[in-house]
Protein backbone atom coordinates (compact mmCIF):
# COMPACT_ATOMS: atom_id res chain seq x y z
CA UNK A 1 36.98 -128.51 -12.27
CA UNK A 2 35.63 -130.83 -9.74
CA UNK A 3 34.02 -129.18 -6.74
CA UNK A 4 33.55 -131.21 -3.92
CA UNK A 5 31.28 -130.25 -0.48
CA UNK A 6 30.85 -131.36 3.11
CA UNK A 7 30.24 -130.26 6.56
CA UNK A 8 34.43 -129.35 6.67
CA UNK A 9 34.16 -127.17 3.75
CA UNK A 10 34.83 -126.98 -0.19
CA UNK A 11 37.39 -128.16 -2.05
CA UNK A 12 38.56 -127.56 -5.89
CA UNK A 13 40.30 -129.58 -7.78
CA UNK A 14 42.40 -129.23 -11.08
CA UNK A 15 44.30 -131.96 -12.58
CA UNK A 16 46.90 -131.21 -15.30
CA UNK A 17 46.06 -134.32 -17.53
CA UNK A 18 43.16 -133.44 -18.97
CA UNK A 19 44.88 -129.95 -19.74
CA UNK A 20 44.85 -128.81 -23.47
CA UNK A 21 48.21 -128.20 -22.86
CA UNK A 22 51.10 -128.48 -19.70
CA UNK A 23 50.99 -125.34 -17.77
CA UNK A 24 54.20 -123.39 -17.73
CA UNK A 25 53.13 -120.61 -15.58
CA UNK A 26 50.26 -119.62 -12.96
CA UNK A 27 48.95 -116.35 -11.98
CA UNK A 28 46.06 -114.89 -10.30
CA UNK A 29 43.81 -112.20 -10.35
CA UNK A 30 42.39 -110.70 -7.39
CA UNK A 31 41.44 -107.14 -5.43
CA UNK A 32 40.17 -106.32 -8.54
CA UNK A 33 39.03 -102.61 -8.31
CA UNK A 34 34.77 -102.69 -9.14
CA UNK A 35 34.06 -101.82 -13.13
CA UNK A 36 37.39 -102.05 -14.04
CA UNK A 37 38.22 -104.87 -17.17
CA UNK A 38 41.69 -106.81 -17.41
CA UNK A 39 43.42 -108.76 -19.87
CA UNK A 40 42.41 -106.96 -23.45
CA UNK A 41 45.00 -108.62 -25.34
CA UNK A 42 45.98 -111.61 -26.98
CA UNK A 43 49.20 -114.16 -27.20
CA UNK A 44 51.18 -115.20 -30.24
CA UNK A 45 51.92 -118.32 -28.73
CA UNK A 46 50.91 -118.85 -25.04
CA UNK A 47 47.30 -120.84 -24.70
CA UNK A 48 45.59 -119.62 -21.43
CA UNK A 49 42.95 -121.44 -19.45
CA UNK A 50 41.24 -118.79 -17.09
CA UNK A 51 39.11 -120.16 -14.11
CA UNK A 52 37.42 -119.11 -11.29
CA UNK A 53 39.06 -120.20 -7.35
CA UNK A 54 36.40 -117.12 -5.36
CA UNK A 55 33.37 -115.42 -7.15
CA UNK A 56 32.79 -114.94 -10.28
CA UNK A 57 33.97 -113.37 -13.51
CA UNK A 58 32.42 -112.34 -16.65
CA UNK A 59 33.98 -112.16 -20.52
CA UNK A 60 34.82 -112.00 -23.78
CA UNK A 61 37.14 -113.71 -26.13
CA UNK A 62 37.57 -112.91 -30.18
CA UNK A 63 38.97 -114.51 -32.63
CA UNK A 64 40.93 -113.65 -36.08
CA UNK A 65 37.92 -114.72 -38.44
CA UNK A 66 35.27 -112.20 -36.59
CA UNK A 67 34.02 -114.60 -34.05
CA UNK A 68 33.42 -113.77 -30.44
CA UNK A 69 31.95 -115.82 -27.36
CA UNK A 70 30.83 -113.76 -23.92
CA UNK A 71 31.12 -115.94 -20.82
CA UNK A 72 30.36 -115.92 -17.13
CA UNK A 73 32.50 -118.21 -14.80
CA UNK A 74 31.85 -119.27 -11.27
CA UNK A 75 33.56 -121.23 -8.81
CA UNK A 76 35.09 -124.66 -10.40
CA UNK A 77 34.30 -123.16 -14.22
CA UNK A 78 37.22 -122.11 -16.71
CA UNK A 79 37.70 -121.72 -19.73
CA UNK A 80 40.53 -121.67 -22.48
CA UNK A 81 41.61 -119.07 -24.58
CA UNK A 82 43.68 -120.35 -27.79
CA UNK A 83 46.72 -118.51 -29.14
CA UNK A 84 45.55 -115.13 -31.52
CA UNK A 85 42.07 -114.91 -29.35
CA UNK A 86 41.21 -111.66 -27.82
CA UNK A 87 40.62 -111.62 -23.92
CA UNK A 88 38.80 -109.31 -22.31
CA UNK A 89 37.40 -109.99 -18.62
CA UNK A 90 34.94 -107.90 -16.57
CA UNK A 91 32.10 -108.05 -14.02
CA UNK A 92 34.83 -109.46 -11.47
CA UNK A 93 32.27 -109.87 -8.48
CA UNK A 94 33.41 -108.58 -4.75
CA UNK A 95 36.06 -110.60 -3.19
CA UNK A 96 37.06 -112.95 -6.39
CA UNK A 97 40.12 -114.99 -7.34
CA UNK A 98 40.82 -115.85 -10.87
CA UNK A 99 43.64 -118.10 -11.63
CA UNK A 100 45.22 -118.69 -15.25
CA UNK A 101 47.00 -121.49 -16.49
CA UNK A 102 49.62 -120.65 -18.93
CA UNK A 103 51.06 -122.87 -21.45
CA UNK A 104 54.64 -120.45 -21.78
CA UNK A 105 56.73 -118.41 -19.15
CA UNK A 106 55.61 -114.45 -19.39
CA UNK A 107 57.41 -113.04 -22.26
CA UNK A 108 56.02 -109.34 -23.16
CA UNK A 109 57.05 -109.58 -27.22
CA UNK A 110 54.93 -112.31 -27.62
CA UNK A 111 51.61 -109.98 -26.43
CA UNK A 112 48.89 -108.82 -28.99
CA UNK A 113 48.14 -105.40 -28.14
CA UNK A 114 45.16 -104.83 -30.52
CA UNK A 115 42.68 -107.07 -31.46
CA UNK A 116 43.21 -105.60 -35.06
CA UNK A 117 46.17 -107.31 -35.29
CA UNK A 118 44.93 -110.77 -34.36
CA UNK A 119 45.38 -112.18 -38.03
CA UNK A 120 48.93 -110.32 -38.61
């Protein structure tokens, strides 16, 4: 995402058309308690792209054929988690905001609660 400085301050921006998909919801993470991890699951259907408004923000994502990718996100970076990919975030530094686009409206039956069952 574009980050752009001056004397006034900094300001972020995210445009929706170069999306990989049109985001349905938005949520944030924050006040996240030190050492703690969130996300550890996966969606059936719901694409997420997970960036980085305050700090910073380390990761993991898996996918069904044994891959995995670990990231670390600052300010302005994101990334996007396909459906049936693992998630697992961590390292949240002091103070940070995460934000994640979501390509569907929060429906719990849709959740993968093991990454086991990623190819199921």
């Amino acid at each position: 995402m574009p980050i752009h400085r001056d004397s006034r301050g900094t300001l972020v921006v995210a445009e929706f058309a170069p999306l990989p998909f049109i985001p349905r919801r938005l949520f944030w993470l924050l006040d996240i308690t030190p050492g703690e991890t969130r996300a550890n699951h996966a969606h059936r259907v719901c694409e997420q792209l997970v960036f980085v408004q305050a700090g910073s923000v380390s990761g993991d994502i898996s996918s069904p054929d044994g891959g995995s990718l670990s990231f670390h996100l600052d300010l302005g970076d994101w990334v996007v988690i396909p459906t049936r990919h693992w998630l697992s975030l961590r390292d949240f530094a002091p103070r940070s905001v995460v934000g994640v686009f979501a390509s569907h409206p929060f429906d719990a039956e849709e959740y993968i609660e093991s990454p086991d069952d990623l190819s199921a």
